[in-house]
N, C-alpha and C. Protein backbone atom coordinates (compact mmCIF):
# COMPACT_ATOMS: atom_id res chain seq x y z
N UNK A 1 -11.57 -8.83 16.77
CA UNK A 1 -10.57 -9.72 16.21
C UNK A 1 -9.20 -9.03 16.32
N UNK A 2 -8.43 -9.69 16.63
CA UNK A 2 -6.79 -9.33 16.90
C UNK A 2 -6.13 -9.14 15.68
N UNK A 3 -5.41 -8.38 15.49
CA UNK A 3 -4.49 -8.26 14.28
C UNK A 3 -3.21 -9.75 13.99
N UNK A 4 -2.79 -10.57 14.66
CA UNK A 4 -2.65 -11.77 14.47
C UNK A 4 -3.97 -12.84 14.05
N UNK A 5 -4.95 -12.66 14.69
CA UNK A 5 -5.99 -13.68 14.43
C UNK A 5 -6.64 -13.24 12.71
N UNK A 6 -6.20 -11.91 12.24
CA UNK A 6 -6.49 -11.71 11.22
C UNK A 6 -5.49 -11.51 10.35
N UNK A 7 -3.61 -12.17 10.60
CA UNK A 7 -2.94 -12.55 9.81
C UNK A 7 -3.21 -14.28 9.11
N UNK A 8 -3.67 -14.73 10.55
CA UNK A 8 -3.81 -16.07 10.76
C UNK A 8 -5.05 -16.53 9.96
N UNK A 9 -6.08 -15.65 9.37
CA UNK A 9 -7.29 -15.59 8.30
C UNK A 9 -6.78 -15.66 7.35
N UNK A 10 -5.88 -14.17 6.96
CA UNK A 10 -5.06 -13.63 5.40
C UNK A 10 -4.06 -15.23 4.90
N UNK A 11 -3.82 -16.00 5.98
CA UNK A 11 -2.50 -16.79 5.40
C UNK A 11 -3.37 -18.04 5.13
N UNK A 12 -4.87 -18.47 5.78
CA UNK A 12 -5.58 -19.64 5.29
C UNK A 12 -5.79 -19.17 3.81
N UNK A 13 -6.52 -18.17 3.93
CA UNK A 13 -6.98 -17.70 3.02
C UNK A 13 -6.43 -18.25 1.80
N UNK A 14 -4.88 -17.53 1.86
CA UNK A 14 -3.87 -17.27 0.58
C UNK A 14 -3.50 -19.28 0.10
N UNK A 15 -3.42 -19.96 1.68
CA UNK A 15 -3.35 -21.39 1.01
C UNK A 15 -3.98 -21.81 0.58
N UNK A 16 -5.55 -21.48 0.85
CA UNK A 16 -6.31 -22.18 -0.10
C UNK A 16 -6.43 -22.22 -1.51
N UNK A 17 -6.12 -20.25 -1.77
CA UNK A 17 -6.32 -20.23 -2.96
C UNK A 17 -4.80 -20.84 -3.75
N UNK A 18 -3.59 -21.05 -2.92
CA UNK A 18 -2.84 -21.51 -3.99
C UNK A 18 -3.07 -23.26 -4.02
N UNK A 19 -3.57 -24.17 -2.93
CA UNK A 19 -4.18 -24.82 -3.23
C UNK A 19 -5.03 -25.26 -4.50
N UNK A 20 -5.89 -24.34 -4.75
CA UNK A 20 -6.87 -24.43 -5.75
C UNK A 20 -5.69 -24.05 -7.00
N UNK A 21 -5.56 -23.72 -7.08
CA UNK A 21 -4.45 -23.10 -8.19
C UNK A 21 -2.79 -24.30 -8.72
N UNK A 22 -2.68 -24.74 -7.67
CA UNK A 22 -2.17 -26.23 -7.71
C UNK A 22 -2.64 -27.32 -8.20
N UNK A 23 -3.85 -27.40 -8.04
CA UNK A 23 -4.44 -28.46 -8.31
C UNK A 23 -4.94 -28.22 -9.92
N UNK A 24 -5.24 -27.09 -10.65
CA UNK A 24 -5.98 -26.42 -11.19
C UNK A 24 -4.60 -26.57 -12.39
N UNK A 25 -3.49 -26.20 -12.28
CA UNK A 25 -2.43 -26.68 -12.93
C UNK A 25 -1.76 -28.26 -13.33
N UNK A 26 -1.95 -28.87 -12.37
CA UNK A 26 -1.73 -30.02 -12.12
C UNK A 26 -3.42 -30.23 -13.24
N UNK A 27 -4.33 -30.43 -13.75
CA UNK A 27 -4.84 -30.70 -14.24
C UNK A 27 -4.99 -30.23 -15.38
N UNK A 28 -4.54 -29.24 -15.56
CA UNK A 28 -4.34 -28.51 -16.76
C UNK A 28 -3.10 -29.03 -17.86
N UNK A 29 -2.28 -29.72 -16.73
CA UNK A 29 -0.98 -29.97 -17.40
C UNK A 29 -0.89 -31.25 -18.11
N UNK A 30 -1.83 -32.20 -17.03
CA UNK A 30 -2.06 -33.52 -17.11
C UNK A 30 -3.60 -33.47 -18.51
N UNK A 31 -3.91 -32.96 -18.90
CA UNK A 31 -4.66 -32.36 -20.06
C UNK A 31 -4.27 -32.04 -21.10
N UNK A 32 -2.91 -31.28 -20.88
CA UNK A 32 -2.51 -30.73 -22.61
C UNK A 32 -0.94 -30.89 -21.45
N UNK A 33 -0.17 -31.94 -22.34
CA UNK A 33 1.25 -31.39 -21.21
C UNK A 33 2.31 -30.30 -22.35
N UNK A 34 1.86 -29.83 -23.16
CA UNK A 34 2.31 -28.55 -23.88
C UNK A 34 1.94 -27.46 -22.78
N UNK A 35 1.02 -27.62 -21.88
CA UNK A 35 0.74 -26.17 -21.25
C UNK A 35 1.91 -25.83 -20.35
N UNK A 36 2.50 -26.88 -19.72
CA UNK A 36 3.42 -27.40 -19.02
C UNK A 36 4.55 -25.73 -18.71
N UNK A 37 5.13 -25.43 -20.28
CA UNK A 37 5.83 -24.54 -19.83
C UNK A 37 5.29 -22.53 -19.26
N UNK A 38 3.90 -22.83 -20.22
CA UNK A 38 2.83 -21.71 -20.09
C UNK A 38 2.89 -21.64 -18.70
N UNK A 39 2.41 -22.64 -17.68
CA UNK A 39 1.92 -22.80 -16.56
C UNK A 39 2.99 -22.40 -16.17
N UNK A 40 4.38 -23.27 -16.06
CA UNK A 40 5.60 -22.78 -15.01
C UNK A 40 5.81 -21.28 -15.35
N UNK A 41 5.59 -20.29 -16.28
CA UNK A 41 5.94 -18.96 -16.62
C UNK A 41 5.03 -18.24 -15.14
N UNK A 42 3.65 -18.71 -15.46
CA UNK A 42 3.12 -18.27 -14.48
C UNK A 42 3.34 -18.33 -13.45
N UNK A 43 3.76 -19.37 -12.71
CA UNK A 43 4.23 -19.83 -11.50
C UNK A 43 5.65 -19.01 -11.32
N UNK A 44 6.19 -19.17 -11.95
CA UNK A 44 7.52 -18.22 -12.08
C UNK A 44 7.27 -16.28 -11.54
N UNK A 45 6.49 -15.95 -12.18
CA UNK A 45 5.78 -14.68 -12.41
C UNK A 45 5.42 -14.46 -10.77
N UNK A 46 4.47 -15.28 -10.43
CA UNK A 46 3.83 -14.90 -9.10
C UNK A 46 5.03 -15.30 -7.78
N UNK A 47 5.60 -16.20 -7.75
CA UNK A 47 6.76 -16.77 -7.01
C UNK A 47 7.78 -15.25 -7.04
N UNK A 48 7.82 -15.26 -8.26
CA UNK A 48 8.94 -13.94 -8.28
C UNK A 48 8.26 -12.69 -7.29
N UNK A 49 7.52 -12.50 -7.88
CA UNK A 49 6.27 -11.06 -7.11
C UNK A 49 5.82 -11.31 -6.07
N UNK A 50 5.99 -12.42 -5.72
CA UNK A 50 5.80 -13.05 -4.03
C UNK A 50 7.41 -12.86 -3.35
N UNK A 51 8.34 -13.21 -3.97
CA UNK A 51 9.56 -12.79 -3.09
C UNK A 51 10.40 -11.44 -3.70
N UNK A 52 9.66 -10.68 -4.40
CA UNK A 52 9.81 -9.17 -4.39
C UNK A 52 9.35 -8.25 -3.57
N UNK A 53 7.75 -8.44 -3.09
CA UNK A 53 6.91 -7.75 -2.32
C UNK A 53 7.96 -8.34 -0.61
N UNK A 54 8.49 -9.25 -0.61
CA UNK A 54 9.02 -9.39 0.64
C UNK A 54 10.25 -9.00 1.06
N UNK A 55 11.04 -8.73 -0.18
CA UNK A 55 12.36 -7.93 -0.38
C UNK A 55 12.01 -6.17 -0.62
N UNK A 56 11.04 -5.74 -0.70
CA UNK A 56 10.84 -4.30 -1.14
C UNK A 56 10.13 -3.79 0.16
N UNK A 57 9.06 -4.85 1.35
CA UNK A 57 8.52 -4.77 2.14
C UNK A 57 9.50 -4.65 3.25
N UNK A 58 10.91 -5.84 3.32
CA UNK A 58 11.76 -5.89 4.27
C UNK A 58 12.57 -4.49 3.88
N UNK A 59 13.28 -4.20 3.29
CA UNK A 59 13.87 -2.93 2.63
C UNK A 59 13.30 -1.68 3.28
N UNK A 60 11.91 -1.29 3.04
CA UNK A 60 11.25 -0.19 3.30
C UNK A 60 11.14 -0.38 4.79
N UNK A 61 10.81 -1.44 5.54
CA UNK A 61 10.59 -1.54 7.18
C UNK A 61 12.30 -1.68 8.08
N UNK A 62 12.70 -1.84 7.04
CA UNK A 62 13.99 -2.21 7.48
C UNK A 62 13.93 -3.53 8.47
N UNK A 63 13.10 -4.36 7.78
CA UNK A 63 13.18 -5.82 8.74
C UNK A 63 13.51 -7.07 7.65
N UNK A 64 13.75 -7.77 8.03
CA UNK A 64 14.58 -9.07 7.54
C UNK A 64 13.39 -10.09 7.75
N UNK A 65 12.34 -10.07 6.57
CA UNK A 65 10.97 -10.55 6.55
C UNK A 65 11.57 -12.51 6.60
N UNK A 66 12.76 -12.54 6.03
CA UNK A 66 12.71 -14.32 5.87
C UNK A 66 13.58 -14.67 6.71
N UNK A 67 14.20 -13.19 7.73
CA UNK A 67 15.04 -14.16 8.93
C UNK A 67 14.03 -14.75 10.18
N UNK A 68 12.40 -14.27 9.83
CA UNK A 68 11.23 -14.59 10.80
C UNK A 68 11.11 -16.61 10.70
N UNK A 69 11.59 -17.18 9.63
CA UNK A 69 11.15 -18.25 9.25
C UNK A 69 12.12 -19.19 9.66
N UNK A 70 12.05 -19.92 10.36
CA UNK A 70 13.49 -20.94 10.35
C UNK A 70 12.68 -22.40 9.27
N UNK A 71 13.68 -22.27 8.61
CA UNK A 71 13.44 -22.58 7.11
C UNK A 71 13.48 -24.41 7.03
N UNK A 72 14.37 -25.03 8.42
CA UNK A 72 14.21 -26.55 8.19
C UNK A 72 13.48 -26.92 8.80
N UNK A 73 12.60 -25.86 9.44
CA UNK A 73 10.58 -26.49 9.71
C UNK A 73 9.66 -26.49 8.51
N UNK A 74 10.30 -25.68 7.99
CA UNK A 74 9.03 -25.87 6.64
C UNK A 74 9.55 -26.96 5.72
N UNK A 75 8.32 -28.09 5.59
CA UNK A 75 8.27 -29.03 4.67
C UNK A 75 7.35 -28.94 3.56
């Protein structure tokens, strides 16, 4: 297996589980909508630590991890 064909694993991977985790909120919320702000903390939390690890990752490699993305393809 190629080291792309096993980024291309790591990134299903990671959608599924935020998939599941979307949905998993979204029902949680629609359940008690007091959880509402609990949930966004979390979401907040990991979002943040998701674009830290890519600012501390670009920093240390000295690469510009979100100039890889042209950003008005992603919907």
């Amino acid at each position: 297996m190629t080291e792309q064909q096993n980024i291309d694993i790591h990134l299903q991977e990671a959608l599924s589980h935020l998939e599941l985790a979307i949905n998993q909120s979204v029902k949680c919320v629609l359940e008690n909508d007091n959880s509402k702000k609990e949930i966004g903390l979390k979401w907040e939390r990991f979002l943040g630590e998701f674009m830290g690890q890519v600012r501390d990752k670009g920093k240390k490699s000295r690469l510009n991890l979100l100039s890889w993305i042209t950003f008005p393809r992603v919907r």
